[in-house]
C-alpha atoms as a PDB file:
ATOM      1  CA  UNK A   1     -31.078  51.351   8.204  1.00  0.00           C
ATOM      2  CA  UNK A   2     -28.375  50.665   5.963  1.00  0.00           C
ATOM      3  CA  UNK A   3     -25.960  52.849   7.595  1.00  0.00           C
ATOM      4  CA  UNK A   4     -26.701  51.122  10.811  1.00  0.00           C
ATOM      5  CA  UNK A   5     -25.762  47.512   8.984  1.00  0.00           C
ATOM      6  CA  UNK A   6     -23.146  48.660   7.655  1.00  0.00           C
ATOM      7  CA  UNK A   7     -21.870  50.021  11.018  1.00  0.00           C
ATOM      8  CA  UNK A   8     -22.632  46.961  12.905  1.00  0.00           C
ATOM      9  CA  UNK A   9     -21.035  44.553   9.912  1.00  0.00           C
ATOM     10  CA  UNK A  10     -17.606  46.874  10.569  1.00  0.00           C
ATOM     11  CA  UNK A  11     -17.485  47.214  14.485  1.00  0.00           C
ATOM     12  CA  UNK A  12     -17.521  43.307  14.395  1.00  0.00           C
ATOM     13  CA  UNK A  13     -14.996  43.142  11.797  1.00  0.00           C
ATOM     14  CA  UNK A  14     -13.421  45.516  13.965  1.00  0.00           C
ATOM     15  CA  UNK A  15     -13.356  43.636  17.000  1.00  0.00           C
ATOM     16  CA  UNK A  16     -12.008  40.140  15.378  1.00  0.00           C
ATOM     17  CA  UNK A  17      -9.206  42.466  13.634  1.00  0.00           C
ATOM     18  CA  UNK A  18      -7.984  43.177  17.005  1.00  0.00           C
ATOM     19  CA  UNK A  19      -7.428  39.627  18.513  1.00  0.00           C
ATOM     20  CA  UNK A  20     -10.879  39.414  19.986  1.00  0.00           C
ATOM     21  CA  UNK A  21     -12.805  36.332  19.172  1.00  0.00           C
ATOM     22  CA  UNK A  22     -16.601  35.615  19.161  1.00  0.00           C
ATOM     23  CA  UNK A  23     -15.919  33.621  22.261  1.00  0.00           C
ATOM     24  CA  UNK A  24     -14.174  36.075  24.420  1.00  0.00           C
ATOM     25  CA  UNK A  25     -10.622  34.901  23.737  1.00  0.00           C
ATOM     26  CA  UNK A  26      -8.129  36.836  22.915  1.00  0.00           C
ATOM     27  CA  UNK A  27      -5.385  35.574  20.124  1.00  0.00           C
ATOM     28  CA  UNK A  28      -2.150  37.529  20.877  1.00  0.00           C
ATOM     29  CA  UNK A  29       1.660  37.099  18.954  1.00  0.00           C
ATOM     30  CA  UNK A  30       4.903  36.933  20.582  1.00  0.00           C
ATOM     31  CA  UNK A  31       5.439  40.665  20.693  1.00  0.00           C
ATOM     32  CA  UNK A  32       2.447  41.013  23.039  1.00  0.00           C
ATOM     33  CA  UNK A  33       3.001  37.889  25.238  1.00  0.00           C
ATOM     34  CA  UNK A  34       6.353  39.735  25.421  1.00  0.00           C
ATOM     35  CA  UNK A  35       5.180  43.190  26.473  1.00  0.00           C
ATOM     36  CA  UNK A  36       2.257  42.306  28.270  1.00  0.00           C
ATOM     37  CA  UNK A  37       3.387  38.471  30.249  1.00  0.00           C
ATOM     38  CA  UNK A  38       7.002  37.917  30.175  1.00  0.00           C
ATOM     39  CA  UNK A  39       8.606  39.283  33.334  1.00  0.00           C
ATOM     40  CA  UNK A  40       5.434  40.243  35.107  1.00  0.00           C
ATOM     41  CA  UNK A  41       3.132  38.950  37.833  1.00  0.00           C
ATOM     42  CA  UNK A  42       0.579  36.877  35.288  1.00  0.00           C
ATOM     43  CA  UNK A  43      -0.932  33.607  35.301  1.00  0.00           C
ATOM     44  CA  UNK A  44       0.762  32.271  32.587  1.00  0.00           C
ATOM     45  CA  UNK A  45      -0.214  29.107  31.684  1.00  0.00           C
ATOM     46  CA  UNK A  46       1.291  25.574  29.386  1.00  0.00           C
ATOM     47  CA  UNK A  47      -1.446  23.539  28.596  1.00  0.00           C
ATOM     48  CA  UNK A  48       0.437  20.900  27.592  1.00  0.00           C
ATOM     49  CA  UNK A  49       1.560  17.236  28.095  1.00  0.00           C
ATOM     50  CA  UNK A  50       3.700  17.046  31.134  1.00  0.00           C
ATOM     51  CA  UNK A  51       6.635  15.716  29.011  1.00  0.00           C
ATOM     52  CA  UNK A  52       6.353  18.193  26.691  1.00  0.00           C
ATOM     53  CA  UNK A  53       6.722  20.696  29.362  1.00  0.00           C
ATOM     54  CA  UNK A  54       9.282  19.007  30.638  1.00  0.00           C
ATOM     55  CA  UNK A  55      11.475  19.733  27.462  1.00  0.00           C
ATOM     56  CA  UNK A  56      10.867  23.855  27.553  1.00  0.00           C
ATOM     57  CA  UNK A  57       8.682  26.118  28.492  1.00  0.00           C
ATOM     58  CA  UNK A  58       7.849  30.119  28.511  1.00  0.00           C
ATOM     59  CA  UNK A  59       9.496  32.265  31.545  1.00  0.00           C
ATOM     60  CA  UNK A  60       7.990  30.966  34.320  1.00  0.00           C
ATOM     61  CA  UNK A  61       5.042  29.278  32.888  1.00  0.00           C
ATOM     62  CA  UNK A  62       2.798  26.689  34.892  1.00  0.00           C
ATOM     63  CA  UNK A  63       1.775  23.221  33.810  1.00  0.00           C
ATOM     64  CA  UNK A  64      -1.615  22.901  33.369  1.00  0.00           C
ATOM     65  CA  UNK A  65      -1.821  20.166  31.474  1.00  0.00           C
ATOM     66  CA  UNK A  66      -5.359  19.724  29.245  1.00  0.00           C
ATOM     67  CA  UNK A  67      -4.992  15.999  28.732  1.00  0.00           C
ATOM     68  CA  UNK A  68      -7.371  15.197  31.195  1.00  0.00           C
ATOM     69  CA  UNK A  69     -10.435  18.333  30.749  1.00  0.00           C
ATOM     70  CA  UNK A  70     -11.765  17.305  34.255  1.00  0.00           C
ATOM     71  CA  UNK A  71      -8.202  17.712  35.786  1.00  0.00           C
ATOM     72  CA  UNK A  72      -7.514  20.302  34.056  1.00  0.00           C
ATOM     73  CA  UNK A  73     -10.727  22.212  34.973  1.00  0.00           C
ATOM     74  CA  UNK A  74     -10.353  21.395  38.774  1.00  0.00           C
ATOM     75  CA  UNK A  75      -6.388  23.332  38.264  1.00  0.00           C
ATOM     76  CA  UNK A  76      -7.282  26.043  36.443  1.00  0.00           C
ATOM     77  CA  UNK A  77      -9.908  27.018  39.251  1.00  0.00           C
ATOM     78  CA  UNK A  78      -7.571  27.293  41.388  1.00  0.00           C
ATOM     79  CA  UNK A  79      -6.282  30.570  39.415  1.00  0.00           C
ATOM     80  CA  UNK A  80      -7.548  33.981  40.620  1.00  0.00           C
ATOM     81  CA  UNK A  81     -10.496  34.418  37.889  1.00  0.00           C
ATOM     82  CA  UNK A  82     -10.477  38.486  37.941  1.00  0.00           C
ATOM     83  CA  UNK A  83      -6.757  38.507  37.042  1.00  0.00           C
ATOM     84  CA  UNK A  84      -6.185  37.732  33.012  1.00  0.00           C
ATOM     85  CA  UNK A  85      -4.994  34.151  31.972  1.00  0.00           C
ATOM     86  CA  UNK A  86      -2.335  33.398  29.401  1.00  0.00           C
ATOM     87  CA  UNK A  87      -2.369  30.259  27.817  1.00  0.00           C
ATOM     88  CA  UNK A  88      -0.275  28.517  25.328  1.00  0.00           C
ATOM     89  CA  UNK A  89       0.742  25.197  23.982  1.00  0.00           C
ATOM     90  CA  UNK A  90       2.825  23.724  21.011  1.00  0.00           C
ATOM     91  CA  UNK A  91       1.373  25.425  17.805  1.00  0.00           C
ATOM     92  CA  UNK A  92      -1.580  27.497  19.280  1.00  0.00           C
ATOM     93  CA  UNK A  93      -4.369  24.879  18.614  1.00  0.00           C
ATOM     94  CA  UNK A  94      -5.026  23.306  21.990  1.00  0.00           C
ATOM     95  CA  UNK A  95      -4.617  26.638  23.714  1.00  0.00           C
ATOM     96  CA  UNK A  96      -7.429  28.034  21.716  1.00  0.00           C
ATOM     97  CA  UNK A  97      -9.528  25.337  22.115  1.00  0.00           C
ATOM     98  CA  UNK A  98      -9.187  25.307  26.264  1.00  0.00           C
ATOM     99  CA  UNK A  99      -9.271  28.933  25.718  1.00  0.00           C
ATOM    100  CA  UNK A 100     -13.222  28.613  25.290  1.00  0.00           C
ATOM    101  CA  UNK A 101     -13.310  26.121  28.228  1.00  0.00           C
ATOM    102  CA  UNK A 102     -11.211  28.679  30.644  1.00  0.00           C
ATOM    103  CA  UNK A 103     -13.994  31.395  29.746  1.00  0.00           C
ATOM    104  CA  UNK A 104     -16.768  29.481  30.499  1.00  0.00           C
ATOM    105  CA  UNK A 105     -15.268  28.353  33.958  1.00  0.00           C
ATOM    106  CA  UNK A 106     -15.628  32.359  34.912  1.00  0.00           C
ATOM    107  CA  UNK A 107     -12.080  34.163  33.666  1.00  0.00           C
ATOM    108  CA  UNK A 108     -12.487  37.476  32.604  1.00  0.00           C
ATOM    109  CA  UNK A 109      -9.713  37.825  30.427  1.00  0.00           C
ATOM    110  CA  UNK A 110      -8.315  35.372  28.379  1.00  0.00           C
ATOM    111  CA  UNK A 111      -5.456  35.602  26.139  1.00  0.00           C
ATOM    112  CA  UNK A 112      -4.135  32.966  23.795  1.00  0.00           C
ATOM    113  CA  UNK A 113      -0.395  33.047  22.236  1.00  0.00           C
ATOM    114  CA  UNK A 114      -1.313  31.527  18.487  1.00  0.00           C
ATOM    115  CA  UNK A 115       2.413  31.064  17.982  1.00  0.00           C
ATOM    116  CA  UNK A 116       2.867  28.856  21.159  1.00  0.00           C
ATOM    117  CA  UNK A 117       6.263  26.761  21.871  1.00  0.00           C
ATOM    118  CA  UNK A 118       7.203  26.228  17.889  1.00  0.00           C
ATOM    119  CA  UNK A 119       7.063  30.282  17.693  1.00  0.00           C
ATOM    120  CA  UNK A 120       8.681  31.401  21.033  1.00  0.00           C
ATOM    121  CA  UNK A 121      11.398  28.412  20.477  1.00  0.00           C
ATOM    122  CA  UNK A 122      12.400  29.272  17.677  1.00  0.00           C
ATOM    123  CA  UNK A 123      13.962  32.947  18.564  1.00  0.00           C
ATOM    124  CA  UNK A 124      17.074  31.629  20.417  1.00  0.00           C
END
C-alpha cells in the first residue's frame, strides 16, 4: 500500500513537472512555443486587449480578445477543437486563466506560453 502512495504521489508530481496542469492546460516557455507554434499551421492565439495587440504580437497570432468572456467564448468556437490551441497574453496570467475556460468549451489540447508578450518581446 505504501508503495502504491508513494507511486501515485510521484506520477502526479510527475505530470505537473512536465507543464501539465490539474486542469488540462499545458504551461509551455518560449523555446517550445518556438519549436512547436512559430512557423507552423497552429491556432495561435492573443488574448488580449485589442490595443494591446495592436502594438505587437507573436508570428501570426489572432486576436481573441478575453475582455468580454461571452465574446470571447462565441470566437474561440469558431477554432477547430481537435487541433491544439496556443494562447498567450502580456505576462502569462490571463492566458492561464482563459486557458481553463478554452478546455471546458471542448479543446483537446491546450497550451499556454507563461512568458507571454513581456518574454517573447524582449529577445529582439
Amino acid at each position: 500500500m505504501k508503495l502504491y502512495v508513494l507511486l501515485m504521489f510521484f506520477i502526479s508530481n510527475l505530470t505537473v513537472a512536465v507543464g501539465q496542469s490539474t486542469t488540462g492546460v499545458i504551461k509551455i516557455s518560449l523555446e517550445t512555443l518556438k519549436e512547436k507554434a512559430i512557423g507552423k499551421d497552429v491556432q495561435l492565439v492573443d488574448v488580449r486587449r485589442p490595443d494591446e495587440y495592436a502594438k505587437g504580437y507573436i508570428d501570426d497570432a489572432i486576436n481573441i480578445s478575453m475582455s468580454d468572456i461571452e465574446t470571447f467564448k462565441i470566437e474561440v468556437s469558431k477554432l477547430d477543437t481537435s487541433k491544439p490551441i496556443y494562447l498567450y497574453c502580456y505576462s502569462g496570467v490571463r492566458s492561464n486563466r482563459i486557458g481553463k475556460v478554452v478546455k471546458k468549451l471542448g479543446f483537446e489540447e491546450v497550451y499556454d506560453f507563461s512568458g507571454g508578450w513581456k518574454v517573447w518581446s524582449k529577445q529582439w
